[in-house]
Protein backbone atom coordinates (compact mmCIF):
# COMPACT_ATOMS: atom_id res chain seq x y z
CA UNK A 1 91.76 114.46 102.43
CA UNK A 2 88.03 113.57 102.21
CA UNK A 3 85.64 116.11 104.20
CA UNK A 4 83.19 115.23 106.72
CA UNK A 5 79.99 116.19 106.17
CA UNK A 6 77.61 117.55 109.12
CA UNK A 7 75.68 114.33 110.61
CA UNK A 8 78.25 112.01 109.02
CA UNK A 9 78.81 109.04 111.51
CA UNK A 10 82.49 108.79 112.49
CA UNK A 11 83.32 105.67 110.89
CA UNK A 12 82.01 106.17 107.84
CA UNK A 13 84.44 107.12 104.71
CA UNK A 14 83.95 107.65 100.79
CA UNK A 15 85.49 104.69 99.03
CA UNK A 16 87.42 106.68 96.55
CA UNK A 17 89.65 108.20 99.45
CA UNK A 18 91.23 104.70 100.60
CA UNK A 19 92.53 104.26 96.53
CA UNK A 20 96.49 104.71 96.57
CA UNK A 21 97.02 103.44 100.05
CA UNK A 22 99.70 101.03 100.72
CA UNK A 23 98.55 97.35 101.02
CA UNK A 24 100.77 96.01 104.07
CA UNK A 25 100.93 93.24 106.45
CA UNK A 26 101.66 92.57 110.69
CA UNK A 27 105.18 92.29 109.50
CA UNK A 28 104.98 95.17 107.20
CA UNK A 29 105.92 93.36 103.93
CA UNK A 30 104.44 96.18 101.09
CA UNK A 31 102.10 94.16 98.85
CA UNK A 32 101.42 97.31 96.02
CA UNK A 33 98.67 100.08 96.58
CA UNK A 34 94.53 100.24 96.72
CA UNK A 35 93.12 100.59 93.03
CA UNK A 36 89.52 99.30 93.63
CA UNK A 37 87.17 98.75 96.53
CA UNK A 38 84.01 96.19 96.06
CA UNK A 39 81.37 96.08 97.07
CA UNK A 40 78.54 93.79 97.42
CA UNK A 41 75.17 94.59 95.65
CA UNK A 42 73.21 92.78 98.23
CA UNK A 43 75.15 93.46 101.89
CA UNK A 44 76.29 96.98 100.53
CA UNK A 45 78.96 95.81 102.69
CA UNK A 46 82.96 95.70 101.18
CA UNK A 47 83.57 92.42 99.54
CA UNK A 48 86.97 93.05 98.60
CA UNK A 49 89.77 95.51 97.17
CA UNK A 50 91.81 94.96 94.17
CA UNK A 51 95.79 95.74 94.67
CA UNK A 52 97.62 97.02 91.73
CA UNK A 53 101.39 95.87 92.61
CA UNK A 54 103.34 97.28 89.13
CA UNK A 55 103.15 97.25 85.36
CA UNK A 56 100.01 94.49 84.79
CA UNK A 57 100.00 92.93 88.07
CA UNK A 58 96.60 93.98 89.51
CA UNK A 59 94.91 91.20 92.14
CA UNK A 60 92.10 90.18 94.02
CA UNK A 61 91.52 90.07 98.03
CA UNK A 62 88.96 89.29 99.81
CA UNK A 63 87.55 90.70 102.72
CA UNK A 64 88.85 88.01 105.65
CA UNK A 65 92.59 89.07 103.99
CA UNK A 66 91.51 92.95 105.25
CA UNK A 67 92.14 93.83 109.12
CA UNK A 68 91.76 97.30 108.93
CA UNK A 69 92.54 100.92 106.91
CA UNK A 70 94.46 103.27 108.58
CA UNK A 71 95.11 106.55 107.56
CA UNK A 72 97.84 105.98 104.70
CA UNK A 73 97.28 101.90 104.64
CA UNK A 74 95.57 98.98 104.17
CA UNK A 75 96.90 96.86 107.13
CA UNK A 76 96.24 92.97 106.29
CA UNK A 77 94.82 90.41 108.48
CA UNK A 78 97.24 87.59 106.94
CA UNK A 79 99.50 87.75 104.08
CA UNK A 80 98.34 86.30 100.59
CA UNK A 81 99.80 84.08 98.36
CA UNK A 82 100.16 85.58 94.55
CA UNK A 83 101.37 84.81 90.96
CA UNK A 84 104.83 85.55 90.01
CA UNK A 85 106.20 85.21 93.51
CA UNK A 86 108.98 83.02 94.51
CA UNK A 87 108.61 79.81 95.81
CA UNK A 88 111.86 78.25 98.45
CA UNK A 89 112.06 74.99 100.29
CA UNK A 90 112.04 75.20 104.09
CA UNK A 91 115.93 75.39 103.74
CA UNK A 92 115.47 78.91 101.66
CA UNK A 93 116.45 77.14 98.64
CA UNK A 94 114.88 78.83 95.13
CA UNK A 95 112.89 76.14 93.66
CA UNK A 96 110.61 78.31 91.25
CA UNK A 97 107.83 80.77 90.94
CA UNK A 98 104.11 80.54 91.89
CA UNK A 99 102.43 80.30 88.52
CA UNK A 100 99.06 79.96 89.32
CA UNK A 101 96.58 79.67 91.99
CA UNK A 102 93.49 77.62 92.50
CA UNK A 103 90.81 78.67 94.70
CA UNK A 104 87.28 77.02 95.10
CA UNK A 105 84.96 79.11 92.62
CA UNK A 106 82.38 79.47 95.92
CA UNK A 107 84.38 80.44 98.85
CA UNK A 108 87.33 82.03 96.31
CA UNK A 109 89.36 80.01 99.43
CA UNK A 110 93.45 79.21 98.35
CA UNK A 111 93.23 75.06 97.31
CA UNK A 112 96.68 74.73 95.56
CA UNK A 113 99.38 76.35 93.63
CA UNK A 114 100.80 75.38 91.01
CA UNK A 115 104.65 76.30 91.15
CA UNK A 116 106.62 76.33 87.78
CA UNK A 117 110.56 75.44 87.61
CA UNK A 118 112.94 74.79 85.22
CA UNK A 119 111.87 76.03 81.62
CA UNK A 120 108.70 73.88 80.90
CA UNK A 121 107.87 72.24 84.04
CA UNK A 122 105.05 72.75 87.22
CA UNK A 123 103.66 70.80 90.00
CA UNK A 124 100.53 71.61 91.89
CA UNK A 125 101.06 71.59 95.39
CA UNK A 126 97.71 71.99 97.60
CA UNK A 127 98.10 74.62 100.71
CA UNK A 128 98.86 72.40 103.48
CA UNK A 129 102.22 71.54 101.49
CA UNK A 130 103.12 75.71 102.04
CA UNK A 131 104.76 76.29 104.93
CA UNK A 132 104.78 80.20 105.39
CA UNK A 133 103.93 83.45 103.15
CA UNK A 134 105.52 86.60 102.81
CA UNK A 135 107.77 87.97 100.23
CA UNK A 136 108.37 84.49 99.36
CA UNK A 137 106.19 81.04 99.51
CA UNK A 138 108.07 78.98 101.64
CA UNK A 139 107.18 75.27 101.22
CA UNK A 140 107.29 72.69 104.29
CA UNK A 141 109.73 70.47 102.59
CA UNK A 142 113.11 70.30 100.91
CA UNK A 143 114.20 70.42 96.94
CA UNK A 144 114.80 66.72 97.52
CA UNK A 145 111.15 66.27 98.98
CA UNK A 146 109.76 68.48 96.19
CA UNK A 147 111.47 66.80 93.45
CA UNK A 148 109.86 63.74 94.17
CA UNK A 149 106.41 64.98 94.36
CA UNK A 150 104.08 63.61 91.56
């Protein structure tokens, strides 16, 4: 529990006390737990956190993915898309796993995905093509639909 000091301003915390809280989102999907806070050099302002979700699978979000922290969580603003999930057609139907994502190197804004299936093959698909995120990447087309894609 971090202490207060006298003349501390009530909404003001030490970083290191929000590490280990639960990463969630509005429909309280568990995304892993807080194991960095950023911070920008400049603003002095939070830029980010990183989210370690299990063995090797630490990840990036920025600050428009953060609503607010809570006492024991991080509550998300929206849910993000990330590597290794599973990717369904709107019919729930597997079709792979997100592989990788692209995101524009100056706004670090979600372009595409690039979902592998099968043993050796991907497609990139860009965002509008993803229909809704949660546990799962749910695409806004069938296996038929997806198939087809170039």
């Amino acid at each position: 529990m971090p202490v207060k000091l006298e003349g501390m301003p009530q909404n003001i915390a030490t970083a290191d006390s929000f590490t280990g809280k639960k990463v969630i989102d509005r429909e309280g999907i568990q995304y892993g737990k807080v194991k960095h806070i950023h911070i920008n050099q400049d603003t002095l302002t939070v830029s980010g956190v990183t989210i370690h979700q299990g063995f090797n699978k630490d990840y990036f979000l920025s600050e428009d993915y953060i609503d607010k922290f809570s006492e024991e969580t991080l509550l998300l603003s929206r849910p993000p898309v990330r590597t290794g999930v599973t990717v369904v057609d709107i019919d729930s139907h597997k079709i792979g796993k997100v592989k990788r994502l692209h995101k524009n190197p100056d706004t670090n804004e979600l372009e595409s995905i690039e979902v592998s299936y099968g043993l050796m093959h991907s497609k990139i698909l860009s965002k509008s093509e993803i229909w809704g995120i949660g546990e799962k990447v749910i695409l806004g087309m069938n296996k038929e639909e997806f198939k087809k894609l170039e």
